[in-house]
N, C-alpha and C. Protein backbone atom coordinates (compact mmCIF):
# COMPACT_ATOMS: atom_id res chain seq x y z
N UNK A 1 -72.08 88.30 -152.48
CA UNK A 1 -71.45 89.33 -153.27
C UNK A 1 -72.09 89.44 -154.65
N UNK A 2 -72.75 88.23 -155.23
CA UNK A 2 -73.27 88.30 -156.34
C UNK A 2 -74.46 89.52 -156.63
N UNK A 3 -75.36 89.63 -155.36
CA UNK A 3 -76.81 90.15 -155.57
C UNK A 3 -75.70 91.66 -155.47
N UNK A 4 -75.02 92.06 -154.60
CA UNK A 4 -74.37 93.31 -154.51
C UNK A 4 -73.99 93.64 -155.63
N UNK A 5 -73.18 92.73 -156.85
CA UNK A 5 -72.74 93.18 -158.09
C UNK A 5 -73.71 93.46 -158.71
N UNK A 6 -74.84 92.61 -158.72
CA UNK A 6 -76.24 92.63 -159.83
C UNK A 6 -76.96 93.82 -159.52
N UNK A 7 -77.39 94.61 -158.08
CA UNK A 7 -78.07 95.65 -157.47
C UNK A 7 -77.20 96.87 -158.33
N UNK A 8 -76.03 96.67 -158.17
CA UNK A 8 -74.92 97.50 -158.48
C UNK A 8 -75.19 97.98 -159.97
N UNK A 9 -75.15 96.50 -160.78
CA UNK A 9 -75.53 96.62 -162.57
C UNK A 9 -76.58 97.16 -162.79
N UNK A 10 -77.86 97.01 -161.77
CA UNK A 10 -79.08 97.42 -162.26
C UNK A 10 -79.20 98.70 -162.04
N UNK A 11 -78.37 99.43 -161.02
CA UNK A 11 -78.25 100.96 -161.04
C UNK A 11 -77.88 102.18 -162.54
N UNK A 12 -76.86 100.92 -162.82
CA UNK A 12 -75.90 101.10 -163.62
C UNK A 12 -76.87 101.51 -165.13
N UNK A 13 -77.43 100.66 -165.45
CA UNK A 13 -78.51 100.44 -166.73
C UNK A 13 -79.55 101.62 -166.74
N UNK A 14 -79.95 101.99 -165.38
CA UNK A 14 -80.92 103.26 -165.54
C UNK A 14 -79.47 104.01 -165.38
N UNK A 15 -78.56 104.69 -165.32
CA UNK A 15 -77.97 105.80 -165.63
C UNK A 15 -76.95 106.11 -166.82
N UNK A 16 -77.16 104.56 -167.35
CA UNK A 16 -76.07 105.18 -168.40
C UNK A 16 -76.53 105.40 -169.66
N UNK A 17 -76.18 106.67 -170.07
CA UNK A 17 -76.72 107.43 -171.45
C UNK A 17 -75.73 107.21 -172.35
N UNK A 18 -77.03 107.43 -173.51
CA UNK A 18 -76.17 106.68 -174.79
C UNK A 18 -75.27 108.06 -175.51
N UNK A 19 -74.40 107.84 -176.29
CA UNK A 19 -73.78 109.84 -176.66
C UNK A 19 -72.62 108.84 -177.32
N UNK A 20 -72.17 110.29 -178.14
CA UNK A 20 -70.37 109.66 -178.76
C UNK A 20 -69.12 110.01 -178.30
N UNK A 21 -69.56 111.16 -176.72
CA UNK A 21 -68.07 111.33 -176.23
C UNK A 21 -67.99 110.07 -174.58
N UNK A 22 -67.09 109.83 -174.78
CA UNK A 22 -66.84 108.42 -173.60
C UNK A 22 -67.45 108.83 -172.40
N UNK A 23 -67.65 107.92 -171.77
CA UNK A 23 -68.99 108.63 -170.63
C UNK A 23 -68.46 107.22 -169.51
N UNK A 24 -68.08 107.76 -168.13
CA UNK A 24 -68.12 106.84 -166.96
C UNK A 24 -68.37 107.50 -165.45
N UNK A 25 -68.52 106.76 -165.10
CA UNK A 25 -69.25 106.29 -163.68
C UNK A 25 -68.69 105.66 -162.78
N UNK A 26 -68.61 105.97 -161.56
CA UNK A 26 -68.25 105.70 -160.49
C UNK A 26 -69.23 105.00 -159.23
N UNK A 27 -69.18 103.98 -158.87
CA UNK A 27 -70.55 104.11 -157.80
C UNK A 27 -69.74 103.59 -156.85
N UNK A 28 -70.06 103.64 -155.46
CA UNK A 28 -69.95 103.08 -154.18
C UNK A 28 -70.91 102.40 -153.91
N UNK A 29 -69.95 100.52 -153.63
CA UNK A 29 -71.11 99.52 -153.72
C UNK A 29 -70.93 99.44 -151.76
N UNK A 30 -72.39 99.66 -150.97
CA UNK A 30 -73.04 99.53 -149.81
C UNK A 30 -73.49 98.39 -149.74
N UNK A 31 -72.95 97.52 -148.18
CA UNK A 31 -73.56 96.54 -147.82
C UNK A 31 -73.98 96.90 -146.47
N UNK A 32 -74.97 96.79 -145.56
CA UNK A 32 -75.15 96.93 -144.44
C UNK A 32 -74.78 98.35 -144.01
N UNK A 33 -75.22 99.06 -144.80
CA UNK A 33 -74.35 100.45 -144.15
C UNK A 33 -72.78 100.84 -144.46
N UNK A 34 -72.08 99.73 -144.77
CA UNK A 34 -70.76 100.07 -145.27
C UNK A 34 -70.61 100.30 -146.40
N UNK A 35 -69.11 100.94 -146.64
CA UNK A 35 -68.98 100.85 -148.29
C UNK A 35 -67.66 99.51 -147.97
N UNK A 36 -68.36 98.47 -148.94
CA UNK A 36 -68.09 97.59 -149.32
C UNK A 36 -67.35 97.55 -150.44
N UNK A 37 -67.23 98.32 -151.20
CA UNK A 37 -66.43 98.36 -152.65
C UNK A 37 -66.70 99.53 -153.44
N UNK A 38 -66.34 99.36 -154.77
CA UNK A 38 -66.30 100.24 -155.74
C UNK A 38 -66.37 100.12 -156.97
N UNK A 39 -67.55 100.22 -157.50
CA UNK A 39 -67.94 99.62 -159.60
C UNK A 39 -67.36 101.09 -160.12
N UNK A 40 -66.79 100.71 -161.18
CA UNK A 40 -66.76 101.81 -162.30
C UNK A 40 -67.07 101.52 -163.54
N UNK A 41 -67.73 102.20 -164.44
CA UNK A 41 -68.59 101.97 -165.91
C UNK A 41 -67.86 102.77 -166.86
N UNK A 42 -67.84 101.97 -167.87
CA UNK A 42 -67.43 103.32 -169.02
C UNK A 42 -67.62 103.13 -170.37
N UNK A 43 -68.09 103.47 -171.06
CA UNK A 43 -68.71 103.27 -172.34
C UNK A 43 -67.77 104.38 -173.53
N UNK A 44 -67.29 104.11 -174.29
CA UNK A 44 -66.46 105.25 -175.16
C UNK A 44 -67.03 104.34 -176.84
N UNK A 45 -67.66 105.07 -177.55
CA UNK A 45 -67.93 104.97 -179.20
C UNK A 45 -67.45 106.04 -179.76
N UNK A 46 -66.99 105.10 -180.69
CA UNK A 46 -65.40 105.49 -181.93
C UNK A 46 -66.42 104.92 -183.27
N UNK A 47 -67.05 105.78 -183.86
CA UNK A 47 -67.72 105.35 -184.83
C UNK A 47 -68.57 104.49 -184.66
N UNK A 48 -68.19 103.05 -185.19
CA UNK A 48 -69.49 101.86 -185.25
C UNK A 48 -69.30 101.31 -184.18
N UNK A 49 -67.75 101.36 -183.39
CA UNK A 49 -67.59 100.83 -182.32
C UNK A 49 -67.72 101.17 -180.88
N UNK A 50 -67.99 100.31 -179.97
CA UNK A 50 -68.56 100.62 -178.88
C UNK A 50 -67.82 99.88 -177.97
N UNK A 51 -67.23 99.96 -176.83
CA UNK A 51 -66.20 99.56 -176.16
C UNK A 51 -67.04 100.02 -174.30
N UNK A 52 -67.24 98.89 -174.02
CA UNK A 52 -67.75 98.97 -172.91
C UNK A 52 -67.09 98.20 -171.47
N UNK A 53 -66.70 99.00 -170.41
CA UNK A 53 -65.84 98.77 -169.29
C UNK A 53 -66.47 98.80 -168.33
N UNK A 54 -66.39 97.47 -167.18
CA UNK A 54 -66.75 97.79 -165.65
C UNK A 54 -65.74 96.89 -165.06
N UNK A 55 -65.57 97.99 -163.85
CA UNK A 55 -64.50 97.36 -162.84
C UNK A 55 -65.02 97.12 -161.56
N UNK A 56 -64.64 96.01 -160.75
CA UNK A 56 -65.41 96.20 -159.31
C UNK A 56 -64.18 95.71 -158.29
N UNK A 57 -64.07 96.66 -157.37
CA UNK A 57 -63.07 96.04 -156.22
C UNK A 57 -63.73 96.27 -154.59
N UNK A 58 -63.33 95.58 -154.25
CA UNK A 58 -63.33 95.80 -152.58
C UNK A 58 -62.91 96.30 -151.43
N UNK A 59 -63.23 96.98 -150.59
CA UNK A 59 -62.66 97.96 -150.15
C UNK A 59 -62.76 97.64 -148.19
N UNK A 60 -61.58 98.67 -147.98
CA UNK A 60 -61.91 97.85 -146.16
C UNK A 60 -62.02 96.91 -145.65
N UNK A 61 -62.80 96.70 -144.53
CA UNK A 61 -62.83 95.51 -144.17
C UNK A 61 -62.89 94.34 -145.00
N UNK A 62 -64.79 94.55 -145.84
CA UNK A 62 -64.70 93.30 -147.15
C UNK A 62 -63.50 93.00 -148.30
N UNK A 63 -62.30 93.98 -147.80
CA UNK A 63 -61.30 93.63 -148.94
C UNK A 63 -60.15 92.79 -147.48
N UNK A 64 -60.22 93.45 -146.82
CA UNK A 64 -59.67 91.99 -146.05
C UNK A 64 -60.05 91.01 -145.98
N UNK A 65 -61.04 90.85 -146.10
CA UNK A 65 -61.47 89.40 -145.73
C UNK A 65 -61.80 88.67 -147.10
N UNK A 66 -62.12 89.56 -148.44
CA UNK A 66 -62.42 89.15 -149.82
C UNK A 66 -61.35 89.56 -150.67
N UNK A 67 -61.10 89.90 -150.80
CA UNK A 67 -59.44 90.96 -151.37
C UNK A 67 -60.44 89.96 -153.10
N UNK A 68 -61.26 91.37 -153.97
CA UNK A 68 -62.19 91.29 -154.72
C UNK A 68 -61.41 91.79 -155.39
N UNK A 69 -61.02 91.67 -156.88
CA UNK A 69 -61.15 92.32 -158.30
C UNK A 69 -61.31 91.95 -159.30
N UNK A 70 -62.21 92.45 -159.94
CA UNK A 70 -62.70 92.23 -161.37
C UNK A 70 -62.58 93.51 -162.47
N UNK A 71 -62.16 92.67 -163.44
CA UNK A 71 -62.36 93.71 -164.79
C UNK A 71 -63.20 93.29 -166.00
N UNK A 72 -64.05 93.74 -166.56
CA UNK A 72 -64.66 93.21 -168.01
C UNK A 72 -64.60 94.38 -169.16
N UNK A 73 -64.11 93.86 -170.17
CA UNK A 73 -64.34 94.54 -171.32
C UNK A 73 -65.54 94.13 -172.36
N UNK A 74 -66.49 94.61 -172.56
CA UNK A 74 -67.21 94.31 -173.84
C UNK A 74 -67.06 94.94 -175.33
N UNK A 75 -66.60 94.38 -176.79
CA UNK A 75 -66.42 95.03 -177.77
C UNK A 75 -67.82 94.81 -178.56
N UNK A 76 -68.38 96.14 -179.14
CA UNK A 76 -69.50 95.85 -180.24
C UNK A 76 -69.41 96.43 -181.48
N UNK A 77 -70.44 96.29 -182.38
CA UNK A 77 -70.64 97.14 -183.38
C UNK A 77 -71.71 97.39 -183.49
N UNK A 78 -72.15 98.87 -184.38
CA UNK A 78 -73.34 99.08 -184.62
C UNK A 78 -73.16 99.22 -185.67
N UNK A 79 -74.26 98.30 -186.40
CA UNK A 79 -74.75 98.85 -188.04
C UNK A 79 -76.36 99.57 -188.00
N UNK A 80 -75.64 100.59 -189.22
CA UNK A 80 -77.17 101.29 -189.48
C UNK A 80 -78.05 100.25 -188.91
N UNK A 81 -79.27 100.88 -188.56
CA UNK A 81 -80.61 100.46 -187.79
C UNK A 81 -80.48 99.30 -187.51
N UNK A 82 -79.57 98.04 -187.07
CA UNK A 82 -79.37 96.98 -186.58
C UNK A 82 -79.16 96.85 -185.48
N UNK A 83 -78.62 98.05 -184.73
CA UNK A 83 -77.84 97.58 -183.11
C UNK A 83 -77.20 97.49 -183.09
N UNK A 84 -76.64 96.96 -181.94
CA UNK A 84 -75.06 96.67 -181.68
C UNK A 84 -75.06 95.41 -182.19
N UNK A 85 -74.10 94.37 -181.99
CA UNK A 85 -73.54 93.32 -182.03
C UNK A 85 -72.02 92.81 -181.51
N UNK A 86 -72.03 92.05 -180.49
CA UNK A 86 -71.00 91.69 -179.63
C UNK A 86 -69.82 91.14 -180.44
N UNK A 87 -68.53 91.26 -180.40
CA UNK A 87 -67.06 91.29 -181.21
C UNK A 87 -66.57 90.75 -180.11
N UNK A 88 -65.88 91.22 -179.01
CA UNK A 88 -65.55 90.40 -178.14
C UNK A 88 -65.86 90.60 -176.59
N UNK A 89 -65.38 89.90 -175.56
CA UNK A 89 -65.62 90.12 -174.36
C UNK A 89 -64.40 89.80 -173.77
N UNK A 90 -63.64 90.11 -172.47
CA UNK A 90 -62.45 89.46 -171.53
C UNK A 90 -62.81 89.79 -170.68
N UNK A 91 -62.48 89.28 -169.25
CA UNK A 91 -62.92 89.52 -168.21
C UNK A 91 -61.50 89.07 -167.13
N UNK A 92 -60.81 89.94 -166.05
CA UNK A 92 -59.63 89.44 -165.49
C UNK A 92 -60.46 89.45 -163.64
N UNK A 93 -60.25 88.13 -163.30
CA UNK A 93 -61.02 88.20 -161.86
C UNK A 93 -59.82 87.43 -160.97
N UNK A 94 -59.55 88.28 -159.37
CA UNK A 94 -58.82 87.83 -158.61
C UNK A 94 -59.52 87.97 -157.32
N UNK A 95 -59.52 87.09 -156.67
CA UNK A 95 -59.71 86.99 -155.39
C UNK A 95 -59.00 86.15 -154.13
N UNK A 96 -58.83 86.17 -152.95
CA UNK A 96 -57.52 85.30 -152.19
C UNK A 96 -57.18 84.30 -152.81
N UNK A 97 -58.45 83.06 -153.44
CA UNK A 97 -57.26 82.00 -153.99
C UNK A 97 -56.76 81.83 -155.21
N UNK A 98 -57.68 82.54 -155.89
CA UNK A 98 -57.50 82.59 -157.50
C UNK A 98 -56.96 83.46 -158.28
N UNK A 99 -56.75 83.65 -159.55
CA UNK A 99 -56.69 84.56 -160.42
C UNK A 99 -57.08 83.88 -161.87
N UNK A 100 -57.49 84.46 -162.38
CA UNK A 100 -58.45 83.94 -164.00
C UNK A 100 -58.85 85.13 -164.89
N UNK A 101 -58.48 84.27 -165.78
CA UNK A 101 -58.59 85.53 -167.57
C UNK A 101 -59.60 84.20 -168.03
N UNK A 102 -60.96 85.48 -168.60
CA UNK A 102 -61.46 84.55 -169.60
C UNK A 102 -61.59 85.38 -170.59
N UNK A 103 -61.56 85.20 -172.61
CA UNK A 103 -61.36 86.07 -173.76
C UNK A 103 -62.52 85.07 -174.14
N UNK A 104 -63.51 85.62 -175.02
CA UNK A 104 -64.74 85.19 -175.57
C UNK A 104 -64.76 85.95 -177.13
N UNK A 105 -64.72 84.96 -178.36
CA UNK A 105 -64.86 86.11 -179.60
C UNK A 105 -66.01 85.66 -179.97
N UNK A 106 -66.87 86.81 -180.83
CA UNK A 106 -68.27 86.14 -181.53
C UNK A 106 -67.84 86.56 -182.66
N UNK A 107 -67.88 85.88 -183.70
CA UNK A 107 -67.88 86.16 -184.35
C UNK A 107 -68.93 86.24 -185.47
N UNK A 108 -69.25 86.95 -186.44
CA UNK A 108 -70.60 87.63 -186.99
C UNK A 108 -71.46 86.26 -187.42
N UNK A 109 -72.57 86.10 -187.16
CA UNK A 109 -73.66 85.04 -187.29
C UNK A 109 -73.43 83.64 -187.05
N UNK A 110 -72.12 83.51 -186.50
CA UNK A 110 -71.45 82.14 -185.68
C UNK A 110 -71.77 81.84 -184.43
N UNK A 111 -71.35 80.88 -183.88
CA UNK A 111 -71.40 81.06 -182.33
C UNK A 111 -70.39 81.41 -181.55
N UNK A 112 -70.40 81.68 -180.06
CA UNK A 112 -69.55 82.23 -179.67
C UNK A 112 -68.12 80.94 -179.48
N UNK A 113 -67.07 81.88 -178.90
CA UNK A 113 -65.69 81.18 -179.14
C UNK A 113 -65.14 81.16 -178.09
N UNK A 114 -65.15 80.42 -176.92
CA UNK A 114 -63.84 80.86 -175.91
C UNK A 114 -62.83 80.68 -176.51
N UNK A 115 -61.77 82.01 -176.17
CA UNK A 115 -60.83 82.07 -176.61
C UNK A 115 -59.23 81.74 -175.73
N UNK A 116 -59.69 81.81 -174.37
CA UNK A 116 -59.06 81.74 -173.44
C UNK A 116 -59.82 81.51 -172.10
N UNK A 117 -59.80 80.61 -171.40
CA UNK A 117 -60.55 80.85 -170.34
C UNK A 117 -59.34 79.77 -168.98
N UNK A 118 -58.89 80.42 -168.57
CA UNK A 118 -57.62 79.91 -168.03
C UNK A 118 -57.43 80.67 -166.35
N UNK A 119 -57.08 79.41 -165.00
CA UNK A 119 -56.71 79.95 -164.10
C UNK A 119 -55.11 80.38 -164.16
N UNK A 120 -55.17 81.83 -163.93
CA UNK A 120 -53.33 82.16 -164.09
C UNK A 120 -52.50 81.65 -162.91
N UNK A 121 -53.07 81.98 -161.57
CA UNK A 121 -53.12 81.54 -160.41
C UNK A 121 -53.45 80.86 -159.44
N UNK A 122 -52.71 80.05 -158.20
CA UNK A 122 -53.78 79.40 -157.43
C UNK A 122 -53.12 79.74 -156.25
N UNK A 123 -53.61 80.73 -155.33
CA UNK A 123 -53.02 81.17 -153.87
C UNK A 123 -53.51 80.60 -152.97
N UNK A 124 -54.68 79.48 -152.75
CA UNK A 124 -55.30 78.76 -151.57
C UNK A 124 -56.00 77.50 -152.28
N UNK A 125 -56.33 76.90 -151.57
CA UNK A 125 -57.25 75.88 -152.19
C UNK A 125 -58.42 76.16 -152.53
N UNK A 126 -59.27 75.75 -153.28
CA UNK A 126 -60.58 76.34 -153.49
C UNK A 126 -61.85 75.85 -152.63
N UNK A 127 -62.65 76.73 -151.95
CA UNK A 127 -63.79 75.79 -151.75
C UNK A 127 -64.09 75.30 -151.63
N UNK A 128 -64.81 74.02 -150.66
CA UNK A 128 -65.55 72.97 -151.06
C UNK A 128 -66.75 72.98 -152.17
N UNK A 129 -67.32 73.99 -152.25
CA UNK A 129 -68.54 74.12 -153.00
C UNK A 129 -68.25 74.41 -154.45
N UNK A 130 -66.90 74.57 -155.07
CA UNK A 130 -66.61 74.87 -155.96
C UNK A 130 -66.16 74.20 -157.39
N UNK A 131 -67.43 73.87 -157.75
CA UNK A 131 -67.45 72.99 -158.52
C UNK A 131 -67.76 73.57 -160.14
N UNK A 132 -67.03 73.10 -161.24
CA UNK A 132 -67.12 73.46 -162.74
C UNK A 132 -68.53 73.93 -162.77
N UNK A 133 -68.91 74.93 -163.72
CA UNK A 133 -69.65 75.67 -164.59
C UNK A 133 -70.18 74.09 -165.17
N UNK A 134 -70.96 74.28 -165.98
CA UNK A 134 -71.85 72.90 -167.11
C UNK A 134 -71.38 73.90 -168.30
N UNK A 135 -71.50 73.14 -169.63
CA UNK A 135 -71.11 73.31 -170.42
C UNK A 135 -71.65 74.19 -171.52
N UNK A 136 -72.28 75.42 -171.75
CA UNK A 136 -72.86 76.17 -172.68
C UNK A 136 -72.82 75.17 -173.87
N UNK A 137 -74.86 74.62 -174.12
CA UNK A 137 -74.27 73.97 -175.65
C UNK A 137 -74.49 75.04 -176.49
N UNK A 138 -73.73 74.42 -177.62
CA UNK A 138 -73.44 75.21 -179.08
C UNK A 138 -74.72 75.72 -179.45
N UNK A 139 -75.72 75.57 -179.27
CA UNK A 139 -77.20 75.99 -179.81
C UNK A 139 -77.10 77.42 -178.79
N UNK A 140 -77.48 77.52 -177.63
CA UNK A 140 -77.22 78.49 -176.88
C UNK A 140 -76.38 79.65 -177.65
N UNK A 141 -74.86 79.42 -177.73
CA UNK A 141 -74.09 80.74 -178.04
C UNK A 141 -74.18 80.86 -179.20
N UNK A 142 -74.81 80.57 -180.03
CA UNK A 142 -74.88 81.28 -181.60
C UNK A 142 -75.53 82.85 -181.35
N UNK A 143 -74.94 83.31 -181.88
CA UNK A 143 -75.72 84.90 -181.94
C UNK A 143 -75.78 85.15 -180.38
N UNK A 144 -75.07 84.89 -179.74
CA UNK A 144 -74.82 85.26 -178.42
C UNK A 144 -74.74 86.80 -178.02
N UNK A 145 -74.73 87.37 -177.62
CA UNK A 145 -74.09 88.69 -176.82
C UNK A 145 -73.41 88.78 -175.55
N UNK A 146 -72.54 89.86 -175.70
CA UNK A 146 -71.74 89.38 -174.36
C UNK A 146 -72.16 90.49 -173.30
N UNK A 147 -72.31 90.60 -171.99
CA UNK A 147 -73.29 91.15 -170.96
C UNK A 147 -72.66 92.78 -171.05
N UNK A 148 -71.96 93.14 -171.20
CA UNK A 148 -71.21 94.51 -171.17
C UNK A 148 -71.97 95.31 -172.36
N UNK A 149 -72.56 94.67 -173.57
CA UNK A 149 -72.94 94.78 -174.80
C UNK A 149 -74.21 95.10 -174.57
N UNK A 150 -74.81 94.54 -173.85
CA UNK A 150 -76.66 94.32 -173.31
C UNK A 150 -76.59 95.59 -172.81
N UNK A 151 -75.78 95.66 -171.89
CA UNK A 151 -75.73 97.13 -170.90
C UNK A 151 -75.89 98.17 -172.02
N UNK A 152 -74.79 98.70 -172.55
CA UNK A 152 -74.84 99.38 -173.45
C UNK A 152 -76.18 99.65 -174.10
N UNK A 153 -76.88 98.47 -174.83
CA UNK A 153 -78.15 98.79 -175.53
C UNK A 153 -78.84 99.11 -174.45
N UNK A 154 -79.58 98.65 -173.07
CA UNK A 154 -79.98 99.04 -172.35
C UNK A 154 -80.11 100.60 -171.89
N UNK A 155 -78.78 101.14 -172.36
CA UNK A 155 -78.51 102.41 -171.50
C UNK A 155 -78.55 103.61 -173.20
N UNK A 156 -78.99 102.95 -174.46
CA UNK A 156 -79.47 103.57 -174.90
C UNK A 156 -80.65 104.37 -175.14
């Protein structure tokens, strides 16, 4: 499901144009000939700010058998001729056994902050293969960006 989300993002990056009235997208994510799911994009700038949305769910069969949803928000800013710069990120992901909120703040020339990163739910056992993330060191997230943010510049 991963390469399907990523095929999905990379569509995503060649079509989304940069502008100041809110702008989204719809795609139908195909696996094997099926439609497998459904991404939606949306980008809305309010002045310096830039507020960037993708949703992905599953559909049909792969939602019986994956019952998929995800949400991410990315917050930025743009200063004169600087770019954007990432403010915050959340992301809400459910699937049969889980459910999980993660909140990420950057704050300006710091490193980044989890702010929340918490399972809300546990509907099955997990996995055998499912083992902790490693630990982002602190050198890494300084001046971080959060991936919703990248898009955005990308699709400028």
């Amino acid at each position: 499901m991963k390469g399907l989300a990523a095929g999905s993002l990379l569509a995503l990056i060649v079509a989304l144009p940069a502008g100041a009235e809110p702008v989204g997208f719809r795609y139908e994510i195909m696996w094997g000939g099926f439609h497998a799911g459904d991404l939606a994009i949306t980008r809305d700038e309010a002045g310096p700010k830039t507020v960037t949305g993708m949703s992905i769910r599953t559909v049909g069969l792969f939602d019986r058998l994956l019952r998929l949803r995800f949400s991410a928000e990315g917050g930025s800013r743009g200063e004169a001729g600087a770019g954007l710069t990432s403010e915050h990120y959340r992301t809400h992901f459910r699937n049969r056994s889980r459910e999980q909120v993660l909140r990420v703040a950057y704050p300006p020339g710091d490193e980044a902050v989890i702010v929340q990163d918490e399972v809300l739910a546990t509907f099955a056992p997990p996995p055998d293969d499912d083992e902790p993330m490693p630990e982002v060191p602190p050198e890494l997230r300084r001046n971080a960006m959060d991936p919703l943010t990248n898009v955005s510049i990308l699709g400028q």
